[in-house]
N, C-alpha and C. Protein backbone atom coordinates (compact mmCIF):
# COMPACT_ATOMS: atom_id res chain seq x y z
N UNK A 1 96.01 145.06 47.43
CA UNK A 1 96.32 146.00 48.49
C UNK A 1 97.60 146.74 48.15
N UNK A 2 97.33 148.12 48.37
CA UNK A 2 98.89 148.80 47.86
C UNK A 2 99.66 148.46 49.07
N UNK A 3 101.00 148.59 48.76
CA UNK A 3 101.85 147.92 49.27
C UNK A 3 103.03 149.05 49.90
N UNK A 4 102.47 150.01 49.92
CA UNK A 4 103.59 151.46 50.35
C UNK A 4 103.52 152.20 51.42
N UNK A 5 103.15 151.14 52.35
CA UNK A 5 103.52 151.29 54.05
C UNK A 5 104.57 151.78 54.29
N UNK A 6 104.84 152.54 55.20
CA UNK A 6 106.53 152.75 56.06
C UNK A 6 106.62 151.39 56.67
N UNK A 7 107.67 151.09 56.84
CA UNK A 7 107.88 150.05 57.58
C UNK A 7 107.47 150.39 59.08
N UNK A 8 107.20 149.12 60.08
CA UNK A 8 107.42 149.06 61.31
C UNK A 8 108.64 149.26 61.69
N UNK A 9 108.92 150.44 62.71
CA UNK A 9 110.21 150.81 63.33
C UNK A 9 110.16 150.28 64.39
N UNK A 10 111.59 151.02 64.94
CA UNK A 10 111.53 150.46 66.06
C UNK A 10 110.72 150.76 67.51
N UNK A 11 109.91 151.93 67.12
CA UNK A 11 108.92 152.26 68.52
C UNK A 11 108.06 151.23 68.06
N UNK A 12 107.85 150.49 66.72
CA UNK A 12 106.68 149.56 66.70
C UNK A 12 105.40 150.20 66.55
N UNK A 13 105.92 151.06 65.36
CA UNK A 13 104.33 151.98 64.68
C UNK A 13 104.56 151.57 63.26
N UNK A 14 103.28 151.91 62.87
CA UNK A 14 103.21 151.66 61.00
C UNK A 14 102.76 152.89 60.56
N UNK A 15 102.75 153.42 59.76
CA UNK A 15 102.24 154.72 59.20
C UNK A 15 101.80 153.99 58.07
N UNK A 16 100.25 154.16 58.04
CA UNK A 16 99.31 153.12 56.96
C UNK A 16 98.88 154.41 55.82
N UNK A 17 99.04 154.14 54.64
CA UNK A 17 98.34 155.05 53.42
C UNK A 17 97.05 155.66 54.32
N UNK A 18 96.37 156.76 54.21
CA UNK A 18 95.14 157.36 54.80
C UNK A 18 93.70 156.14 54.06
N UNK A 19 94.38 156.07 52.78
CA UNK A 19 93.21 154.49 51.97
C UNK A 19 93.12 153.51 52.62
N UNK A 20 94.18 152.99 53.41
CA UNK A 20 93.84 151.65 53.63
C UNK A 20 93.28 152.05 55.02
N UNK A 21 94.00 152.96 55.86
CA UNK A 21 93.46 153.57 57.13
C UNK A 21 92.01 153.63 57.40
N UNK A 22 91.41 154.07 56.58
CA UNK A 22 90.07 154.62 56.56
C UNK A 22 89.70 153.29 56.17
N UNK A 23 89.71 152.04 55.05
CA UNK A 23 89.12 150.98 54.71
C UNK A 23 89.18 150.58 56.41
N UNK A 24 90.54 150.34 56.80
CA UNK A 24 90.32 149.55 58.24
C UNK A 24 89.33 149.76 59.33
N UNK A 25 89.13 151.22 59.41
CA UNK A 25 88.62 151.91 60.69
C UNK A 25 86.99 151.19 59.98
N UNK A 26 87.00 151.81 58.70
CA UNK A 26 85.34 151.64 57.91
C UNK A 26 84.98 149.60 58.52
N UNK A 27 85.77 149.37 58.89
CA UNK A 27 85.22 147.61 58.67
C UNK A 27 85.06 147.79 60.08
N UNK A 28 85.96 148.38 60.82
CA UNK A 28 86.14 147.82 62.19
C UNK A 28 85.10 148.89 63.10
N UNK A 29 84.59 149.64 62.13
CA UNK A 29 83.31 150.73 63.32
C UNK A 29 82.09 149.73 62.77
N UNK A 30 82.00 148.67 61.27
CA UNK A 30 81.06 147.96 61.22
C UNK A 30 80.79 146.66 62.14
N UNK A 31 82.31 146.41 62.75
CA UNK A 31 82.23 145.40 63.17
C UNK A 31 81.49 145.53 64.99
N UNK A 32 82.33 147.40 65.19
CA UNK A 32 81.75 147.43 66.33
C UNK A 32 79.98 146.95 66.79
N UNK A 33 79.81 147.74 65.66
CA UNK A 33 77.51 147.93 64.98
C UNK A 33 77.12 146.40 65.18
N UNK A 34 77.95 145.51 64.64
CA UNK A 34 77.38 144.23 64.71
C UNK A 34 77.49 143.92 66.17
N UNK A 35 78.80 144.05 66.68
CA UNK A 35 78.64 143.47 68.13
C UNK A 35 77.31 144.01 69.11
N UNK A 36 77.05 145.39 68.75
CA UNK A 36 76.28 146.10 69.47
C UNK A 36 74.90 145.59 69.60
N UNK A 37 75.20 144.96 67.84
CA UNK A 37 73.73 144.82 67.71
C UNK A 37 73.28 143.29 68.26
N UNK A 38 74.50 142.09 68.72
CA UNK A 38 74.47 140.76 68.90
C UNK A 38 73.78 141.35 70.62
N UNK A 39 74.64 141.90 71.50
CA UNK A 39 74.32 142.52 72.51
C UNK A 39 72.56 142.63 72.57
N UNK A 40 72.08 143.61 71.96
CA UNK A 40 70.66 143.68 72.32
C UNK A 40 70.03 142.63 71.59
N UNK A 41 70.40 141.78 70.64
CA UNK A 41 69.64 139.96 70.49
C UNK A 41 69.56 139.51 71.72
N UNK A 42 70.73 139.63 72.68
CA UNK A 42 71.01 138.84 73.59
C UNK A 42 69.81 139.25 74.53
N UNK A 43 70.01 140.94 74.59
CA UNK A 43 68.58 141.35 75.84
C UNK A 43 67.01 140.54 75.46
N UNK A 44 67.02 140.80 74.05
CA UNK A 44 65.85 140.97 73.62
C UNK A 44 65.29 139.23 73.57
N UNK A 45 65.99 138.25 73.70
CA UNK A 45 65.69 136.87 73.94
C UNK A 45 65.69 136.21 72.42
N UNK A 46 66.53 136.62 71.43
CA UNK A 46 66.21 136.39 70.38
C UNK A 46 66.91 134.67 70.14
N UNK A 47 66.32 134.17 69.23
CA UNK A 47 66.59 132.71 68.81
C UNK A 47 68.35 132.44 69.00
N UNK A 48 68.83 131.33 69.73
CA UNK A 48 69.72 131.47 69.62
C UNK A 48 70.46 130.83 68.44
N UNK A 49 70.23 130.32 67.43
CA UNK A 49 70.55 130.07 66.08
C UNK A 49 70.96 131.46 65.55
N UNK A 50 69.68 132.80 65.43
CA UNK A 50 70.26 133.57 65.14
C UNK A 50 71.58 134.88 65.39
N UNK A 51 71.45 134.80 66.73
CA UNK A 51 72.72 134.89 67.72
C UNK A 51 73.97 134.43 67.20
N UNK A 52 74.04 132.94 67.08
CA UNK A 52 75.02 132.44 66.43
C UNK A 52 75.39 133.11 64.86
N UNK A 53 74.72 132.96 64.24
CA UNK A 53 74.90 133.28 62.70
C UNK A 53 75.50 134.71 62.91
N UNK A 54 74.83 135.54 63.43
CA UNK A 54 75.66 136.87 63.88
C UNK A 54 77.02 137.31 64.20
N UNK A 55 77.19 135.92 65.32
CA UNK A 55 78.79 136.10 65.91
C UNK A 55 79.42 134.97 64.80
N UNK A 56 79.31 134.68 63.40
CA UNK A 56 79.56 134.05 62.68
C UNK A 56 80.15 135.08 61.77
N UNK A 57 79.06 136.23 61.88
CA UNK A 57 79.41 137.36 60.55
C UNK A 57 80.15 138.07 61.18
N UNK A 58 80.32 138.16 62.39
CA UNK A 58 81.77 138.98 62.92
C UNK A 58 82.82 138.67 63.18
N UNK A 59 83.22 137.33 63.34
CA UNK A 59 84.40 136.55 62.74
C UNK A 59 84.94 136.57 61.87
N UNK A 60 83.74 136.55 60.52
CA UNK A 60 84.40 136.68 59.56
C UNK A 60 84.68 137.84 59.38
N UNK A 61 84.52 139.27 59.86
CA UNK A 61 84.60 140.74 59.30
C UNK A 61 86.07 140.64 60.35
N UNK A 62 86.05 140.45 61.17
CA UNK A 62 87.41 140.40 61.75
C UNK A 62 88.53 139.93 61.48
N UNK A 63 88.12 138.61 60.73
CA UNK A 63 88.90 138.11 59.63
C UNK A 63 89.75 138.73 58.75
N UNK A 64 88.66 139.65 58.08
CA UNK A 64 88.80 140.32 56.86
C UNK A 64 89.69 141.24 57.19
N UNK A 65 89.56 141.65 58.56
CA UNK A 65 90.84 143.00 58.63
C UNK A 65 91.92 142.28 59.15
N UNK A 66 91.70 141.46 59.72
CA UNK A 66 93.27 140.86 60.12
C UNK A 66 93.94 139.98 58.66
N UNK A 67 92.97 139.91 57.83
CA UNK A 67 94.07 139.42 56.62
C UNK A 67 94.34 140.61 55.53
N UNK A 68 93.67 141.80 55.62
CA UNK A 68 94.25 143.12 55.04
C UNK A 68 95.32 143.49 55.76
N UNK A 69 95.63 143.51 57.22
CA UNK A 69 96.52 143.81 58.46
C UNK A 69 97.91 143.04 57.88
N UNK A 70 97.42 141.48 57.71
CA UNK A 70 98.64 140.66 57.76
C UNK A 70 99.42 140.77 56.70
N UNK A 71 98.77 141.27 55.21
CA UNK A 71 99.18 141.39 54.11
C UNK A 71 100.29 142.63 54.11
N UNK A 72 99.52 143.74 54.63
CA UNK A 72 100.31 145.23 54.61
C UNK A 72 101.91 144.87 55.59
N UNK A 73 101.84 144.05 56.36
CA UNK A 73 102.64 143.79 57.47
C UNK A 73 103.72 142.95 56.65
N UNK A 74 103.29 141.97 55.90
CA UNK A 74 104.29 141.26 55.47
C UNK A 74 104.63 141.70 54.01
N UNK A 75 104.30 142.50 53.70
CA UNK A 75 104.88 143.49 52.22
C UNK A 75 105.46 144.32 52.85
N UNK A 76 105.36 144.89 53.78
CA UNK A 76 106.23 146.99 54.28
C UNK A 76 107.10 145.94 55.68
N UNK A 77 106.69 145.54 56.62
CA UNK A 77 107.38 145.43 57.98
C UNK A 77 108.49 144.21 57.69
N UNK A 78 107.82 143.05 57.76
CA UNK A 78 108.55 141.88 57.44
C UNK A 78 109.23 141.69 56.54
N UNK A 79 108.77 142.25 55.13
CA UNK A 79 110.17 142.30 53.93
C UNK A 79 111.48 143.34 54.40
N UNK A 80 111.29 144.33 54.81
CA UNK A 80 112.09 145.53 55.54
C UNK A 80 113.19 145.01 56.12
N UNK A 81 112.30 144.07 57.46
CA UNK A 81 112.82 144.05 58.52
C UNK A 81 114.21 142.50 57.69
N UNK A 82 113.80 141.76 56.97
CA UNK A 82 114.65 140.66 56.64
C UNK A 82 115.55 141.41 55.80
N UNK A 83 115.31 142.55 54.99
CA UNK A 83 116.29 143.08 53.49
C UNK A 83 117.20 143.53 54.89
N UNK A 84 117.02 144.10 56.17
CA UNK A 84 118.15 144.58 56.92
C UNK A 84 118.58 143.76 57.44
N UNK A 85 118.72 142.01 57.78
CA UNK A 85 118.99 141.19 58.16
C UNK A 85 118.53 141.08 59.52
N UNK A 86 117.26 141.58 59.55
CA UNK A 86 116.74 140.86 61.27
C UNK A 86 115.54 139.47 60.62
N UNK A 87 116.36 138.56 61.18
CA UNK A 87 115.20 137.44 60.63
C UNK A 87 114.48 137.20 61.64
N UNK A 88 114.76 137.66 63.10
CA UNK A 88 113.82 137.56 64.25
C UNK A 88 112.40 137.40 63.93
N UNK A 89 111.94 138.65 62.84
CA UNK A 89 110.75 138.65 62.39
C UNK A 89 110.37 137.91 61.74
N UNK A 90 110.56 136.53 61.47
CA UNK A 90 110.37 135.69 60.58
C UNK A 90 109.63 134.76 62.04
N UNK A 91 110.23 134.64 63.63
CA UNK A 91 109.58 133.84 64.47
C UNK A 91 108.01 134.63 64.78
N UNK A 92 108.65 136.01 64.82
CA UNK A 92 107.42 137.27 65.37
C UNK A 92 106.40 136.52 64.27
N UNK A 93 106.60 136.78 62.87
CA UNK A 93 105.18 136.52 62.37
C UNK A 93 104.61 135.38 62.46
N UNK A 94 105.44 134.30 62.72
CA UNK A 94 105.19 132.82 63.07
C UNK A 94 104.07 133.05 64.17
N UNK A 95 104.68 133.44 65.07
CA UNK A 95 103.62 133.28 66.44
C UNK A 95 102.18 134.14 66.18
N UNK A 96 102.48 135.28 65.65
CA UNK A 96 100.82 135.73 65.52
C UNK A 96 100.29 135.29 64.32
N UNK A 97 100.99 134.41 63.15
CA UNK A 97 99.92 133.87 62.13
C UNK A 97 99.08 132.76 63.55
N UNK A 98 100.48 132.14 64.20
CA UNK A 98 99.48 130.78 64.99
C UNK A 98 98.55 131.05 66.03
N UNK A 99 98.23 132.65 66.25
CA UNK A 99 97.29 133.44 67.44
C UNK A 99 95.90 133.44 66.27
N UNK A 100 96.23 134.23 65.29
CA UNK A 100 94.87 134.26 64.52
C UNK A 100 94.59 133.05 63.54
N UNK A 101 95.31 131.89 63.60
CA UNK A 101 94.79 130.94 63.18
C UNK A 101 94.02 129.22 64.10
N UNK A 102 94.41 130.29 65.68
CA UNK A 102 93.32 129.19 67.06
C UNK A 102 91.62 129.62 66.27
């Protein structure tokens, strides 16, 4: 993953390469399609084994962007934010590694 984010300021924005931007949006309009599509399994009475396996593959695609997310964050925001001596961000990323790792 390139690594030439702006940092997170202090309004608490990132300005992401337009590459990785577009990879993110590209996973996360797939991820929408899957939910959409677990939705009408659900109308349609479909097996619930396969239901499951579904909301299995969207975990993991959610996954996938929150560990492209976490990477860009802790190369551009979190290195930034410690080279200026705020180590605050060292608890910040603590608590949301331990949100996406329930």
């Amino acid at each position: 993953m390139e690594d030439n984010h702006q940092c997170c300021s202090t309004d608490r924005s990132t300005e992401r390469p337009d590459k990785i931007k577009s990879n993110l949006i590209s996973r996360l309009n797939r991820v929408e399609g899957q939910v959409r599509g677990i939705r009408g399994m659900v109308e349609k009475d479909v097996y619930c084994d396969d239901i499951l396996n579904q909301i299995a593959a969207v975990q993991s695609a959610l996954n996938a962007v929150g560990k492209m997310l976490l990477e860009g964050h802790m190369k551009s925001c979190v290195m930034d934010r410690i080279q200026q001596g705020d180590h605050e961000v060292i608890d910040e990323l603590l608590k949301t590694m331990n949100k996406l790792m329930k």
